[in-house]
Protein backbone atom coordinates (compact mmCIF):
# COMPACT_ATOMS: atom_id res chain seq x y z
CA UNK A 1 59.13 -11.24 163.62
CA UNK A 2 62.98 -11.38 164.38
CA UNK A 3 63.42 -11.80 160.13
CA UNK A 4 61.49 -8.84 160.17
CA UNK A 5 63.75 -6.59 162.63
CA UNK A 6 67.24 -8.10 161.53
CA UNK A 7 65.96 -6.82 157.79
CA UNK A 8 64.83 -3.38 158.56
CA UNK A 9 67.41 -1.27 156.88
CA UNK A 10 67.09 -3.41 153.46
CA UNK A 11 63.08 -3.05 154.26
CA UNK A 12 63.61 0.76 154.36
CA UNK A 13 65.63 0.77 151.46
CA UNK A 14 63.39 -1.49 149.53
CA UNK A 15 60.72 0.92 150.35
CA UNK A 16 62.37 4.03 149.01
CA UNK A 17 62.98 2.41 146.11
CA UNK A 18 59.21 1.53 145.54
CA UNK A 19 58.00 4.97 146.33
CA UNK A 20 60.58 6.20 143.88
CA UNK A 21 59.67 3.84 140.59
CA UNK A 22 56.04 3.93 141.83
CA UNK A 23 55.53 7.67 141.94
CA UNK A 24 57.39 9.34 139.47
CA UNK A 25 55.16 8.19 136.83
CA UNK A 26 52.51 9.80 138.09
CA UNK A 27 54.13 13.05 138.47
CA UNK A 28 55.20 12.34 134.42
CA UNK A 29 51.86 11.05 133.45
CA UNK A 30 50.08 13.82 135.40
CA UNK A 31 52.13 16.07 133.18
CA UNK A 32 51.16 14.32 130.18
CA UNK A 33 47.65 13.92 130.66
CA UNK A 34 46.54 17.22 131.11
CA UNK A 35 47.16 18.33 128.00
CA UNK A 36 45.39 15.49 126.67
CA UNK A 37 42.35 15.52 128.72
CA UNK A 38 41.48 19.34 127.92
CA UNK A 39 42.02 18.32 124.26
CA UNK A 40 39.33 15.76 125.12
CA UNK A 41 36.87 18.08 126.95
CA UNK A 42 37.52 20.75 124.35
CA UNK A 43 36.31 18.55 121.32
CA UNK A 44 34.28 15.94 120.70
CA UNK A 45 36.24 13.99 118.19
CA UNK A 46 39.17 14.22 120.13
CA UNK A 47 37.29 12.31 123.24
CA UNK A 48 35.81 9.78 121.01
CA UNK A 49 39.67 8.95 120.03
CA UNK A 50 41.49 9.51 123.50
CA UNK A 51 39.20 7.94 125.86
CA UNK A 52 38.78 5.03 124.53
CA UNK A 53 42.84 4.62 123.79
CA UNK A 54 43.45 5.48 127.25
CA UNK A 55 41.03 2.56 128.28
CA UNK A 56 42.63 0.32 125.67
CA UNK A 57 46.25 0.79 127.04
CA UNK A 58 45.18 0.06 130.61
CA UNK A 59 43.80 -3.74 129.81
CA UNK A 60 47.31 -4.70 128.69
CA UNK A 61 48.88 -6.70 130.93
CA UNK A 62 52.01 -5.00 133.09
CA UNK A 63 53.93 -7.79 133.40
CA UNK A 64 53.58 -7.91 129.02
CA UNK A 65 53.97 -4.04 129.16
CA UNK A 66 57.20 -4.44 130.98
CA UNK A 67 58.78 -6.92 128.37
CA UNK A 68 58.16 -4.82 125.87
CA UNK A 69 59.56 -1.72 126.87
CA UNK A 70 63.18 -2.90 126.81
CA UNK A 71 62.04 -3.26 122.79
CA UNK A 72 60.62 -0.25 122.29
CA UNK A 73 63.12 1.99 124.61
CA UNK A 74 66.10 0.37 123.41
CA UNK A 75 66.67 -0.21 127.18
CA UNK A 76 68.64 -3.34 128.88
CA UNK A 77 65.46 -5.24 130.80
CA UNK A 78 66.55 -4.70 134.44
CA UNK A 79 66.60 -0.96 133.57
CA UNK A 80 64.17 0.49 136.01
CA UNK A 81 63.00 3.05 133.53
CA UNK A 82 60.98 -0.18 131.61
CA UNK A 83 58.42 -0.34 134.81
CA UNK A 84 58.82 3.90 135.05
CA UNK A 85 57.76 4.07 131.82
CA UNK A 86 54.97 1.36 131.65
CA UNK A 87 53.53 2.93 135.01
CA UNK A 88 53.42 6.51 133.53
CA UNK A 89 51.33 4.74 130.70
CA UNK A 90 49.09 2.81 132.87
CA UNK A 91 48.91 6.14 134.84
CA UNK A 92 47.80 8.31 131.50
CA UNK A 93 45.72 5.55 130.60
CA UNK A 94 43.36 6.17 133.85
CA UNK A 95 43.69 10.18 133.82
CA UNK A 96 43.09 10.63 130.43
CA UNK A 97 39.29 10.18 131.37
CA UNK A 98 39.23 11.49 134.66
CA UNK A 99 40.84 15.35 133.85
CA UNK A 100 38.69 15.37 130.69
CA UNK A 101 35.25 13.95 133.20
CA UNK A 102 36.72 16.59 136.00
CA UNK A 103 37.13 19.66 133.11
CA UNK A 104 33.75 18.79 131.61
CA UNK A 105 32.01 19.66 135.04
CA UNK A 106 33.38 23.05 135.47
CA UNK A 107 29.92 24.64 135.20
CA UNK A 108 29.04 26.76 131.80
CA UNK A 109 28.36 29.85 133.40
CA UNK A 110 31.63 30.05 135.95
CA UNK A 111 33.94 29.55 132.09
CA UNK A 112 31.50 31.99 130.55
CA UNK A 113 31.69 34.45 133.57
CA UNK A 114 35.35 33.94 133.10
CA UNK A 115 35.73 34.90 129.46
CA UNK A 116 33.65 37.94 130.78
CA UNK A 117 36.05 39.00 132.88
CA UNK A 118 38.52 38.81 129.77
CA UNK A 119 40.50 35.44 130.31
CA UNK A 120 41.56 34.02 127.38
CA UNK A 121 41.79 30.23 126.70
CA UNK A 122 45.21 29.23 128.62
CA UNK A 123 44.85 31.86 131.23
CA UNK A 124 41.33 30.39 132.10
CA UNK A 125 42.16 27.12 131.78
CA UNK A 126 45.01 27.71 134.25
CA UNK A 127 43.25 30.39 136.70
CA UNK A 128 39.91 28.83 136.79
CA UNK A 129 39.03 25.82 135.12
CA UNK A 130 41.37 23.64 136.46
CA UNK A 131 41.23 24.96 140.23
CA UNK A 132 37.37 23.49 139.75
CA UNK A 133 38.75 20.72 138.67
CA UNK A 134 41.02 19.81 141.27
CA UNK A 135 38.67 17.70 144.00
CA UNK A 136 37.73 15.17 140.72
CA UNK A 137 41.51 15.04 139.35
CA UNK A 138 42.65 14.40 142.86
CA UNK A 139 40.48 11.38 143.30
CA UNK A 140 41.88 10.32 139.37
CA UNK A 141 45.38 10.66 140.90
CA UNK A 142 44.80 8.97 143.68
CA UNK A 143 43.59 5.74 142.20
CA UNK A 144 46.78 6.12 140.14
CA UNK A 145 49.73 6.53 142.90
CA UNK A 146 47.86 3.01 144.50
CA UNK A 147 47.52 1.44 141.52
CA UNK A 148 51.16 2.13 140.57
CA UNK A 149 52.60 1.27 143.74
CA UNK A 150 50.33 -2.08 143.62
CA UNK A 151 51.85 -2.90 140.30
CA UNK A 152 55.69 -1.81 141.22
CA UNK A 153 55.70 -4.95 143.22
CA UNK A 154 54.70 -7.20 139.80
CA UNK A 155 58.33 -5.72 137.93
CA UNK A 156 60.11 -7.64 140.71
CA UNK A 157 60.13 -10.45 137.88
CA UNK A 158 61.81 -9.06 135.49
CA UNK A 159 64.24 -8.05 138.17
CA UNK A 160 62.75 -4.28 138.99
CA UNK A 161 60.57 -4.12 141.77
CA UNK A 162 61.51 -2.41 145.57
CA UNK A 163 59.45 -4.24 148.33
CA UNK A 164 58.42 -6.86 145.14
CA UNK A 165 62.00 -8.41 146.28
CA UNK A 166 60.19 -9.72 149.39
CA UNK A 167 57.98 -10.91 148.31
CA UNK A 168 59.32 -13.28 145.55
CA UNK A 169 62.47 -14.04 147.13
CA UNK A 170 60.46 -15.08 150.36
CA UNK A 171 58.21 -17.44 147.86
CA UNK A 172 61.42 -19.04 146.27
CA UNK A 173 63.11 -19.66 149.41
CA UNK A 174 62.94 -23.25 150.85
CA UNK A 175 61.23 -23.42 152.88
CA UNK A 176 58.70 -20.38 152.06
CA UNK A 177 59.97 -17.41 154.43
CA UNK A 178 56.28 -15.88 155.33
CA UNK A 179 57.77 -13.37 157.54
CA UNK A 180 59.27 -11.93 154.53
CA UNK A 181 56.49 -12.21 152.44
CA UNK A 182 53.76 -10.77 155.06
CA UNK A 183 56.64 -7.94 155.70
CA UNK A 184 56.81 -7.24 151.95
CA UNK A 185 52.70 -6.68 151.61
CA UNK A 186 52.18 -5.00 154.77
CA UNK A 187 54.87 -2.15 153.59
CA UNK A 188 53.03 -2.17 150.24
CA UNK A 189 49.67 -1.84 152.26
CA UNK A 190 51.12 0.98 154.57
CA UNK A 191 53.04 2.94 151.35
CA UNK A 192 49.24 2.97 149.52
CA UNK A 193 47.34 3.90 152.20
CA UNK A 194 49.52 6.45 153.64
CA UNK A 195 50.41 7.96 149.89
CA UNK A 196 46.32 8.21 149.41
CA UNK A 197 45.92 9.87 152.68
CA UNK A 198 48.31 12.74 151.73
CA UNK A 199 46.69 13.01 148.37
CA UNK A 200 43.76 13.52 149.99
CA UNK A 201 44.86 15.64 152.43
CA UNK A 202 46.12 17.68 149.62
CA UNK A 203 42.92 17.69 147.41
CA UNK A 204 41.44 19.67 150.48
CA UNK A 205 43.83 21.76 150.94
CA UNK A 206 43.73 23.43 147.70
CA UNK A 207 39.80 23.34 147.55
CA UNK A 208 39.11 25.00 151.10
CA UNK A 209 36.06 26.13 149.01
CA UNK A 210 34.86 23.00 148.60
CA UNK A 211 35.11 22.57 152.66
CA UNK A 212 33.42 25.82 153.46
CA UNK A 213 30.58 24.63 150.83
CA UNK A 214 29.95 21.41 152.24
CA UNK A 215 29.76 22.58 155.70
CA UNK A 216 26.93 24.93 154.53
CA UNK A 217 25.04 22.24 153.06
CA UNK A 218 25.70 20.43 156.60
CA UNK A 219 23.98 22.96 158.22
């Protein structure tokens, strides 16, 4: 415990820095993914290709993934844009599936209603399709942002990797310093649970719908 409190500005640090290189890629590959995943709802070729592409990229390995990048960048290796860049693939690898899953059960008659009402493609997309859409991408994103701030922690190796410092550094040291490495996965632990929380928290606030729904099937 004492390592623990002399350390807690370089533990606070540490953490911004994880947040940072954990989340941006899933803001990028949130971006990225959507266009992909209506091309993958919208036709049936295109789903056949993307999905399983998107499942192939996410059994390569991240330490592997983050080797490479420096090759395929043109980046030095303790760049933190290698792991930025391998999360936001990891990250379009899992919503890939879950926007085109989440799109695809947008009921027929609510897009056909829309076109009624004289949306075009883009404007419905926007405006109504992916509002319905929201509570399953939500739960896609979610499983991302943990994911990604679980695998931060593996960059440490390459030299890139926030609380991941603790955690090897602590391991290396002789002897072992558990205090630092329980310290490092605890904050790891806490950053996941509380960054799911608020993604929860705001997958219900933009579906109040969805709330006022369920609590009429409660009653």
């Amino acid at each position: 415990m004492n390592w623990v409190l002399d350390h807690i500005p370089e533990l606070l640090s540490a953490s911004g820095d994880h947040l940072q290189l954990a989340l941006l890629p899933v803001a990028v590959g949130l971006v990225v993914s959507l266009p992909l995943g209506w091309v993958a709802n919208r036709w049936r070729v295109a789903r056949a290709i993307l999905v399983p592409v998107s499942g192939l990229l996410y059994t390569i390995p991240s330490l592997a993934l983050f080797v490479i990048m420096p090759l395929v960048l043109g980046t030095r290796i303790l760049d933190p844009i290698n792991v930025q860049a391998a999360l936001t693939v990891y990250t379009v690898a899992l919503l890939v599936r879950s926007i085109a899953d989440a799109l695809a059960a947008v009921p027929e008659s609510v897009i056909a209603a829309a076109s009624a009402m004289g949306y075009r493609t883009g404007g419905r997309f926007f405006a109504v399709e992916l509002p319905l859409a929201v509570p399953v991408l939500i739960a896609g994103v979610r499983v991302a942002a943990v994911s990604n701030i679980s695998l931060v922690a593996v960059g440490q190796i390459i030299g890139v990797g926030g609380l991941g410092f603790f955690l090897l550094h602590g391991a290396q040291s002789s002897p072992p310093n558990y205090q630092e490495i329980v310290a490092g996965i605890v904050l790891i632990v806490l950053l996941a649970l509380v960054v799911d929380g608020l993604l929860a928290f705001a997958g219900r606030a933009m579906t109040p719908w969805a709330r006022k729904r369920a609590g009429v099937v409660a009653r």
